[in-house]
N, C-alpha and C. Protein backbone atom coordinates (compact mmCIF):
# COMPACT_ATOMS: atom_id res chain seq x y z
N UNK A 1 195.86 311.03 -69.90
CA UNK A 1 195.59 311.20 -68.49
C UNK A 1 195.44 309.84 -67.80
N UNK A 2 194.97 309.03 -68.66
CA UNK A 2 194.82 307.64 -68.26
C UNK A 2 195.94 306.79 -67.52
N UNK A 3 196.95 307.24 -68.47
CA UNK A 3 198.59 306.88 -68.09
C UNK A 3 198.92 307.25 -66.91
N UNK A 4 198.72 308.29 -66.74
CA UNK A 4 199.35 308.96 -65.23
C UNK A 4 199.00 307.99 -64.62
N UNK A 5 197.91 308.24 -64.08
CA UNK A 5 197.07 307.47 -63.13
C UNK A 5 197.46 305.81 -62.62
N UNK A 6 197.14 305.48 -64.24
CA UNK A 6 197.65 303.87 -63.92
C UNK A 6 198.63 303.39 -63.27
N UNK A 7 200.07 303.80 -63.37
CA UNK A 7 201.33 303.76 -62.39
C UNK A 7 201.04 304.18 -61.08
N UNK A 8 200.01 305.23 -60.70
CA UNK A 8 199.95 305.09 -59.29
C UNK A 8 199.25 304.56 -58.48
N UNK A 9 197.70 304.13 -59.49
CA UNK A 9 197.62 302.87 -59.02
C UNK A 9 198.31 301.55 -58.47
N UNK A 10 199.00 301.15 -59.63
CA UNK A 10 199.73 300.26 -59.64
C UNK A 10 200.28 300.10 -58.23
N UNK A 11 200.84 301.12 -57.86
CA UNK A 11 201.49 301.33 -56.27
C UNK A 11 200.66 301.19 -55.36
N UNK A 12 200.09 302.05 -55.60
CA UNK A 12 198.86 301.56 -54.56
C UNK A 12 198.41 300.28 -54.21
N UNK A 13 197.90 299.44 -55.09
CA UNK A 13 197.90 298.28 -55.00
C UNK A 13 198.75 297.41 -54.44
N UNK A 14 199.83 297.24 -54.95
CA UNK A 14 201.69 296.50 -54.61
C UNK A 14 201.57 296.98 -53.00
N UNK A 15 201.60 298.34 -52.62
CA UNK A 15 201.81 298.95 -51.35
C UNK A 15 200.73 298.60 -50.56
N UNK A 16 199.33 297.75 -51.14
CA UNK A 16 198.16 297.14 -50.26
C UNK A 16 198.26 296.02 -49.88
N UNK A 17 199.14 295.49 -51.25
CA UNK A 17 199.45 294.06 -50.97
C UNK A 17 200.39 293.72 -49.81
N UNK A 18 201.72 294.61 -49.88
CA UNK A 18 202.84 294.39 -48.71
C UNK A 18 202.13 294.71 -47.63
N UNK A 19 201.36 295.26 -47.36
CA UNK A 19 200.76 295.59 -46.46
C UNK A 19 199.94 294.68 -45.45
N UNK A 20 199.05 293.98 -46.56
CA UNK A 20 198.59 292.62 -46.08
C UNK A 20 199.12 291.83 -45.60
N UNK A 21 200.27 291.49 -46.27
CA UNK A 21 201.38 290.14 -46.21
C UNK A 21 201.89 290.37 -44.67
N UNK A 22 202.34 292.23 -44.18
CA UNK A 22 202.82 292.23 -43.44
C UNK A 22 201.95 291.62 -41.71
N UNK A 23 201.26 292.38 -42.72
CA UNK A 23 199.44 292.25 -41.35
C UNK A 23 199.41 290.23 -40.98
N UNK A 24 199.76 289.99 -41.86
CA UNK A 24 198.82 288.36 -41.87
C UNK A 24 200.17 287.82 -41.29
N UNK A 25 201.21 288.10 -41.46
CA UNK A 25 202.69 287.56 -41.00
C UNK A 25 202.49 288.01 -39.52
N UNK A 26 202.50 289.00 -39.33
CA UNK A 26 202.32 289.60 -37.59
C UNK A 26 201.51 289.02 -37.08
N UNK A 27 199.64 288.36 -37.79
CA UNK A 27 199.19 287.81 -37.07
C UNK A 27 199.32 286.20 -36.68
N UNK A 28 200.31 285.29 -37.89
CA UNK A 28 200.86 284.34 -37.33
C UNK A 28 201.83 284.00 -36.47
N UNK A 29 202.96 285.20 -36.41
CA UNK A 29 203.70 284.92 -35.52
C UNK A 29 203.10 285.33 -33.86
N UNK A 30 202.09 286.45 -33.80
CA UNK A 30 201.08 286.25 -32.73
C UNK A 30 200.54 285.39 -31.95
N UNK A 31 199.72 284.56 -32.92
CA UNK A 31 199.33 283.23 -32.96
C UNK A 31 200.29 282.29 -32.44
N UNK A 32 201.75 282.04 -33.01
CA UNK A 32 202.34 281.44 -32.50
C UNK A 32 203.06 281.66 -30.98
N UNK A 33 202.97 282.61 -30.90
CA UNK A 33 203.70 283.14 -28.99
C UNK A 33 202.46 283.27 -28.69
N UNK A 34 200.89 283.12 -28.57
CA UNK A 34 199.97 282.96 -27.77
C UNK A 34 200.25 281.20 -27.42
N UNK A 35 200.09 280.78 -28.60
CA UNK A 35 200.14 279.51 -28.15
C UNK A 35 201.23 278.25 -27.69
N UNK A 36 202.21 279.17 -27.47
CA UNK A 36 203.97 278.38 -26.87
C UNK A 36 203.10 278.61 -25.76
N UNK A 37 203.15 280.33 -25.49
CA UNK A 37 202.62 281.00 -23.62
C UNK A 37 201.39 279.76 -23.47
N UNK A 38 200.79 278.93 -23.51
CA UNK A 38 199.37 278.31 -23.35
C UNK A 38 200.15 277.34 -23.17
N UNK A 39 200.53 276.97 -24.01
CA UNK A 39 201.54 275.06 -23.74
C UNK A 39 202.50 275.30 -22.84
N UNK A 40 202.92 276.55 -22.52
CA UNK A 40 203.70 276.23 -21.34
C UNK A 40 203.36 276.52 -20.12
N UNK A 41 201.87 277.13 -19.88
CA UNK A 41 201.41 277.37 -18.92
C UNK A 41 200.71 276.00 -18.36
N UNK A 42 200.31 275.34 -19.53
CA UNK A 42 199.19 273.63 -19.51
C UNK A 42 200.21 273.27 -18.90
N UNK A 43 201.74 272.95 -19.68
CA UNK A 43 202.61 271.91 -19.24
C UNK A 43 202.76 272.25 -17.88
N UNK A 44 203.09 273.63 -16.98
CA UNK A 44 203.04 273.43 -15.72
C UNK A 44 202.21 273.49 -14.75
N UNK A 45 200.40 273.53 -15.06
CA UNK A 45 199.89 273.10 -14.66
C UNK A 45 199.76 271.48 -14.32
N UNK A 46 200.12 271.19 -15.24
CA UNK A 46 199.64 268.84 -15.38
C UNK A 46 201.03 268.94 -14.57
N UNK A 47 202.13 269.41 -14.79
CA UNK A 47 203.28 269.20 -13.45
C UNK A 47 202.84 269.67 -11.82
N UNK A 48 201.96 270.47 -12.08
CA UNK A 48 201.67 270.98 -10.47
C UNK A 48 200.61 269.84 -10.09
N UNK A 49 199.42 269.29 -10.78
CA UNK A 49 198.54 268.54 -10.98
C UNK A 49 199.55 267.03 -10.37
N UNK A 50 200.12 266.54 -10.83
CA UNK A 50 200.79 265.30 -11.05
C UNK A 50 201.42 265.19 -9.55
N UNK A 51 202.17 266.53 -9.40
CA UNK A 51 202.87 266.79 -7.81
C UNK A 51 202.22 266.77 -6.88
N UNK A 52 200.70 267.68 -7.29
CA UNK A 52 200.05 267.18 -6.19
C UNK A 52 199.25 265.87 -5.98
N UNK A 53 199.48 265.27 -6.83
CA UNK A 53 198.48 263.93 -6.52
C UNK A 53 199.47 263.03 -5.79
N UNK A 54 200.84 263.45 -6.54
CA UNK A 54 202.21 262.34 -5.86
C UNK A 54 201.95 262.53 -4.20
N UNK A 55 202.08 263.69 -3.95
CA UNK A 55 201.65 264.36 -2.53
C UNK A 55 201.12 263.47 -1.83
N UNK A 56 199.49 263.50 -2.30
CA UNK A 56 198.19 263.21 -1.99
C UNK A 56 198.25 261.54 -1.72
N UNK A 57 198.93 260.82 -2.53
CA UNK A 57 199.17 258.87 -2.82
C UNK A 57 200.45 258.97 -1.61
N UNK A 58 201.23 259.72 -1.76
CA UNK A 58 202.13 258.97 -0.42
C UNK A 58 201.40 259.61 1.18
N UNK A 59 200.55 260.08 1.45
CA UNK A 59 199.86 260.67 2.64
C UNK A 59 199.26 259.68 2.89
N UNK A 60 198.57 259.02 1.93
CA UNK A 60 197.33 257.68 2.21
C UNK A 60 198.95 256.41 2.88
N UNK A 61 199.89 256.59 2.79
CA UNK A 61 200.62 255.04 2.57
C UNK A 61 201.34 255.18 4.39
């Protein structure tokens, strides 16, 4: 009876593992499109930042 069992364990396990791998892969590539969307939101902030100061230095001249 022992036998049975053990093989479906076995699966079980293997099928916990892919499981994980899949989970932890989804949450890096997550991770990675949160943080492009952030660097490209910064980068056009410091461009709006920069434009407006250009603005701001030729008004004084």
């Amino acid at each position: 009876m022992g036998r049975i069992q053990e093989p479906m364990h076995d699966r079980r396990i293997r099928l916990r593992g892919r499981i994980e791998q899949i989970f932890i892969a989804a949450l890096i590539v997550g991770f990675a499109l949160t943080l492009e969307f952030a660097l490209n939101e910064l980068d056009a902030a410091v461009k709006d930042a920069c434009s407006s100061l250009a603005t701001i230095a030729t008004i004084g001249n």
